[in-house]
C-alpha atoms as a PDB file:
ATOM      1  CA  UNK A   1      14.369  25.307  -7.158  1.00  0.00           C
ATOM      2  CA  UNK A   2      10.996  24.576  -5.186  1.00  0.00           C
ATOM      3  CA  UNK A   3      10.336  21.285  -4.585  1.00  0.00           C
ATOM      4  CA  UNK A   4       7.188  19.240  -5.552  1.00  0.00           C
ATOM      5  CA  UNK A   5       5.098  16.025  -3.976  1.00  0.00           C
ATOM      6  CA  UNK A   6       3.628  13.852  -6.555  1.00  0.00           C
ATOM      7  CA  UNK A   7       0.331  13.032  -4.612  1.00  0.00           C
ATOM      8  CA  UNK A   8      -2.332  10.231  -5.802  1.00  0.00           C
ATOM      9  CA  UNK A   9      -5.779  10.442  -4.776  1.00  0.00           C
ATOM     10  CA  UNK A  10      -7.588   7.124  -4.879  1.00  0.00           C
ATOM     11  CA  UNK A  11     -10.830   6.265  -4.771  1.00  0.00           C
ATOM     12  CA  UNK A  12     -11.085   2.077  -4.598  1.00  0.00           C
ATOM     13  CA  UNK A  13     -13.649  -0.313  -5.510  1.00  0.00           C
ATOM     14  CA  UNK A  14     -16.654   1.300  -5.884  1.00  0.00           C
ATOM     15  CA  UNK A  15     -19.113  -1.299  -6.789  1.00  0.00           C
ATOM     16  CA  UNK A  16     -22.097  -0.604  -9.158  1.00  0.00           C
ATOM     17  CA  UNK A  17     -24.727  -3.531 -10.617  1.00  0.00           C
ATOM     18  CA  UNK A  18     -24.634  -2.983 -14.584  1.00  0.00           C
ATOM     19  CA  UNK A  19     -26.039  -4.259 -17.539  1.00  0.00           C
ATOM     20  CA  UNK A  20     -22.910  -4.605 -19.714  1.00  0.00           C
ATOM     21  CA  UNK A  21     -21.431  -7.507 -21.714  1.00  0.00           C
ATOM     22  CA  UNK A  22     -20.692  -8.742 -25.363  1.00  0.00           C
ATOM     23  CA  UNK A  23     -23.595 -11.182 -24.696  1.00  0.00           C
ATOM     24  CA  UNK A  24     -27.304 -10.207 -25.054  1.00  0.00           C
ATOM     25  CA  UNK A  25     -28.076 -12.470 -22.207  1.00  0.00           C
ATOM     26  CA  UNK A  26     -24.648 -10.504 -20.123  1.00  0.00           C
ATOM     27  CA  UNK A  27     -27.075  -7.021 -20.513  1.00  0.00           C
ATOM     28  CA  UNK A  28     -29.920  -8.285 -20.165  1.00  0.00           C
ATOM     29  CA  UNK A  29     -29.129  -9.941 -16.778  1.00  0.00           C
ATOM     30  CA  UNK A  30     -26.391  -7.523 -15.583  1.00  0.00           C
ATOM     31  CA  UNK A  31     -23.512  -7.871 -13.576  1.00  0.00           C
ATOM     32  CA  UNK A  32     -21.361  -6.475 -11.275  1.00  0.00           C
ATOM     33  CA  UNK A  33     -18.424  -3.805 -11.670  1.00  0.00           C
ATOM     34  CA  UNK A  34     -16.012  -2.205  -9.360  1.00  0.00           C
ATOM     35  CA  UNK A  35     -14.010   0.896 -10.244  1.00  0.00           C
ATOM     36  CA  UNK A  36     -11.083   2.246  -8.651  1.00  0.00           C
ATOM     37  CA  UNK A  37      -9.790   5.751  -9.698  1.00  0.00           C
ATOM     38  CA  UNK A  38      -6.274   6.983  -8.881  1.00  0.00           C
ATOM     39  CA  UNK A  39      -5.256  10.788  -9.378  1.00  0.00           C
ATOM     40  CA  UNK A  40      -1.787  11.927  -9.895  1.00  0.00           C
ATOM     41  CA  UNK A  41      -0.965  15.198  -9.466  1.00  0.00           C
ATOM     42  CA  UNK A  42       2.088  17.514  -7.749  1.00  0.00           C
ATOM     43  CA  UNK A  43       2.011  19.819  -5.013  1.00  0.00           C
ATOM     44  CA  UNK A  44       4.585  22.144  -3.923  1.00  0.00           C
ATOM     45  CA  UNK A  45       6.394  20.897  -0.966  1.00  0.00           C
ATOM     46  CA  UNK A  46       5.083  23.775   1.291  1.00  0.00           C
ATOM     47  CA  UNK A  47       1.247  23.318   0.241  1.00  0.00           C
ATOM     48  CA  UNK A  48      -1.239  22.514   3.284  1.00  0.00           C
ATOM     49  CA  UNK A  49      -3.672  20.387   1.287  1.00  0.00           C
ATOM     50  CA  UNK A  50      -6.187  21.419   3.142  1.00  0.00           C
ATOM     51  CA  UNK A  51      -8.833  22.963   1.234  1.00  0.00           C
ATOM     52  CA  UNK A  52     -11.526  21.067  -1.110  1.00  0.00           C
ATOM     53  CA  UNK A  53     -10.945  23.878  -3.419  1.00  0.00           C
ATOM     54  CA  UNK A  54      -7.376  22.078  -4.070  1.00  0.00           C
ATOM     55  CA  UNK A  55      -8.419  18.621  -4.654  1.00  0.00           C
ATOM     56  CA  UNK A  56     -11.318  16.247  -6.614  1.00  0.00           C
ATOM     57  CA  UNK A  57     -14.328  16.056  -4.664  1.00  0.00           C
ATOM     58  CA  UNK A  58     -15.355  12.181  -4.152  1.00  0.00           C
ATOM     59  CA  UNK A  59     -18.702  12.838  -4.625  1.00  0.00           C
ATOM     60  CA  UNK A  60     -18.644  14.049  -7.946  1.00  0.00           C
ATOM     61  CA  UNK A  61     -16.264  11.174  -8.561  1.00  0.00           C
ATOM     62  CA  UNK A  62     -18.819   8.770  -7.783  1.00  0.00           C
ATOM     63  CA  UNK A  63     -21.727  10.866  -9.642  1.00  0.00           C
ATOM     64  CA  UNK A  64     -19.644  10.255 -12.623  1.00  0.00           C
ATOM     65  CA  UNK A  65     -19.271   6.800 -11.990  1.00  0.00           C
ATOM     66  CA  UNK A  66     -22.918   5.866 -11.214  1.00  0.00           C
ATOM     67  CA  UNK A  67     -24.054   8.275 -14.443  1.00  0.00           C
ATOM     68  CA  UNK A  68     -21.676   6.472 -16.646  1.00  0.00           C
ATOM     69  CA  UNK A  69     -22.248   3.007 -15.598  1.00  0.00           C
ATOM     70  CA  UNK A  70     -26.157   3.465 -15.919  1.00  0.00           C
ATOM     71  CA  UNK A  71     -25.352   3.722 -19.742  1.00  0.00           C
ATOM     72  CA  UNK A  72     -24.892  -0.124 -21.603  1.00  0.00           C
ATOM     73  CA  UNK A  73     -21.596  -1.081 -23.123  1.00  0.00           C
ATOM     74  CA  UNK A  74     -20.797  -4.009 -24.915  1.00  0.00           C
ATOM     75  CA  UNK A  75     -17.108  -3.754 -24.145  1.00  0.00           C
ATOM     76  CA  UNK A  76     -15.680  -3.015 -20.490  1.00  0.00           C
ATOM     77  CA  UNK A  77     -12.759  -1.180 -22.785  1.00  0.00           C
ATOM     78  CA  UNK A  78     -15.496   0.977 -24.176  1.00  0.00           C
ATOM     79  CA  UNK A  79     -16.884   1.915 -21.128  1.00  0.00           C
ATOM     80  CA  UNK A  80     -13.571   2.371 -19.130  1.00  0.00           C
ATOM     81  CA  UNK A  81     -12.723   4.722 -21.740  1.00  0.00           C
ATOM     82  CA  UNK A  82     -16.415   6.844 -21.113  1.00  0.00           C
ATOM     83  CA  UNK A  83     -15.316   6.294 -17.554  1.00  0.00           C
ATOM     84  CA  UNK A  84     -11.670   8.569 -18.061  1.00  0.00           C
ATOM     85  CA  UNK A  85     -13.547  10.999 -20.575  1.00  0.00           C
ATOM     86  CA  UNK A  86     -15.768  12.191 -17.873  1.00  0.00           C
ATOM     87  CA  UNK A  87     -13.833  12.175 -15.675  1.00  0.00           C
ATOM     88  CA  UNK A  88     -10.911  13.643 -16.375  1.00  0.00           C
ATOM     89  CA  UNK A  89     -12.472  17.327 -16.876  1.00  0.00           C
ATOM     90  CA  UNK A  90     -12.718  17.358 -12.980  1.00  0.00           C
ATOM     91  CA  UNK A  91      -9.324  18.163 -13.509  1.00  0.00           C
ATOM     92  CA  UNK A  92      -7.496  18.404 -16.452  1.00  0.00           C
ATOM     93  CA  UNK A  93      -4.134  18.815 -15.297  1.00  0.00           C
ATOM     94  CA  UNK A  94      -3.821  15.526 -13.387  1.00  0.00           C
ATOM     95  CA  UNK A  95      -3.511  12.313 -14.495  1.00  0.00           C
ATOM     96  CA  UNK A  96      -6.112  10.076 -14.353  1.00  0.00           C
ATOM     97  CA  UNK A  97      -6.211   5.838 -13.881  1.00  0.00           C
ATOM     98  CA  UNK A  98      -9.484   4.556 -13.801  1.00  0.00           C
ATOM     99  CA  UNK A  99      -9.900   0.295 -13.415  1.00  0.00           C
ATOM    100  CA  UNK A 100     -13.042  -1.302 -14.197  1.00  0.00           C
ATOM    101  CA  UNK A 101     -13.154  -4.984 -13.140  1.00  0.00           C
ATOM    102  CA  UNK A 102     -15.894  -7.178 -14.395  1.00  0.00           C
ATOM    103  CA  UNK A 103     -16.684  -9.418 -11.376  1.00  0.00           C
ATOM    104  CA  UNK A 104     -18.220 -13.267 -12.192  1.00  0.00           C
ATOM    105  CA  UNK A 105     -17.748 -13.166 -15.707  1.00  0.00           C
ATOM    106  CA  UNK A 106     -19.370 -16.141 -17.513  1.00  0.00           C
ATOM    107  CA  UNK A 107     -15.770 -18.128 -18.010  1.00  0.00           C
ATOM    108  CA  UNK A 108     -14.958 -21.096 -16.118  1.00  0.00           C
ATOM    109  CA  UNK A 109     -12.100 -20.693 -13.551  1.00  0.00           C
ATOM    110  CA  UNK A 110     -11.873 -17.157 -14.170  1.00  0.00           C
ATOM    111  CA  UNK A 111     -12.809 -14.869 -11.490  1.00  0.00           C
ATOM    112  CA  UNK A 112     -12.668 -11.438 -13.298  1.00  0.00           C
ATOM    113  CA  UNK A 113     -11.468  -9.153 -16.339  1.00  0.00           C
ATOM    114  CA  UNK A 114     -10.389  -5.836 -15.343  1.00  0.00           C
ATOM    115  CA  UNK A 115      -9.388  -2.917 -18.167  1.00  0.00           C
ATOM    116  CA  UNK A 116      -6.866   0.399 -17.084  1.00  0.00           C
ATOM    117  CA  UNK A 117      -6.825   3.211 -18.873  1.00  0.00           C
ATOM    118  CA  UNK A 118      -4.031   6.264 -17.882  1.00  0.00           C
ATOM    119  CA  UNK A 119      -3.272   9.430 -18.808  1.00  0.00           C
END
C-alpha cells in the first residue's frame, strides 16, 4: 500500500474593489472583497512537488478572480459560486474552497459577511 499526503494549496486574501450588493446604491458605489482559495489534493508520499506542471499556477488563480469579480452580483453567494465554477476546471480532481468576505458592509456593528463554498 503506497502512502499519500493530503496537501492544501492556499491562496489568502486577495483583495479586489467590486461593485456588488443587494442594494442599487451597494453597486453603484462598490466595495471591497477578499478571497481566499484553498486546494486539497493528495500526493504520493515519494512525490518531489517540484514542478509547476504538478500544481495550480497562482496566476491563473488570480486571473480568475479579478475576471470574475469584474462581473456584478447581487448576492456574494452568487458570486462565490461563479468564483468555484471557474475555478475549479484548473483542476478538476482537487477540491476546491473558495471564501469571499464582504468587507464594510452597510450594517451597524458588523464588520463583514463572508460565504464558503467546497467541493
Amino acid at each position: 500500500m503506497q502512502e499519500s499526503l493530503e496537501t492544501i494549496l492556499s491562496i489568502n486574501k486577495v483583495r479586489v474593489k467590486a461593485n456588488h450588493g443587494w442594494y442599487e446604491t451597494e453597486r453603484k458605489i462598490g466595495g471591497m472583497y477578499s478571497i481566499s482559495v484553498r486546494i486539497f489534493s493528495y500526493n504520493s508520499i515519494s512525490d518531489q512537488l517540484e514542478d509547476i506542471e504538478n500544481t495550480v499556477n497562482y496566476e491563473d488563480i488570480h486571473t480568475v478572480i479579478t475576471t470574475v469579480m469584474r462581473r456584478e452580483y447581487k448576492l456574494i453567494e452568487t458570486c462565490c459560486k461563479a468564483l468555484w465554477n471557474e475555478l475549479k476546471p484548473l483542476s478538476d480532481a482537487d477540491v476546491w474552497e473558495v471564501t469571499l468576505e464582504k468587507e464594510d458592509v452597510p450594517i451597524k456593528h458588523v464588520g463583514s459577511t463572508s460565504f464558503v463554498l467546497k467541493g
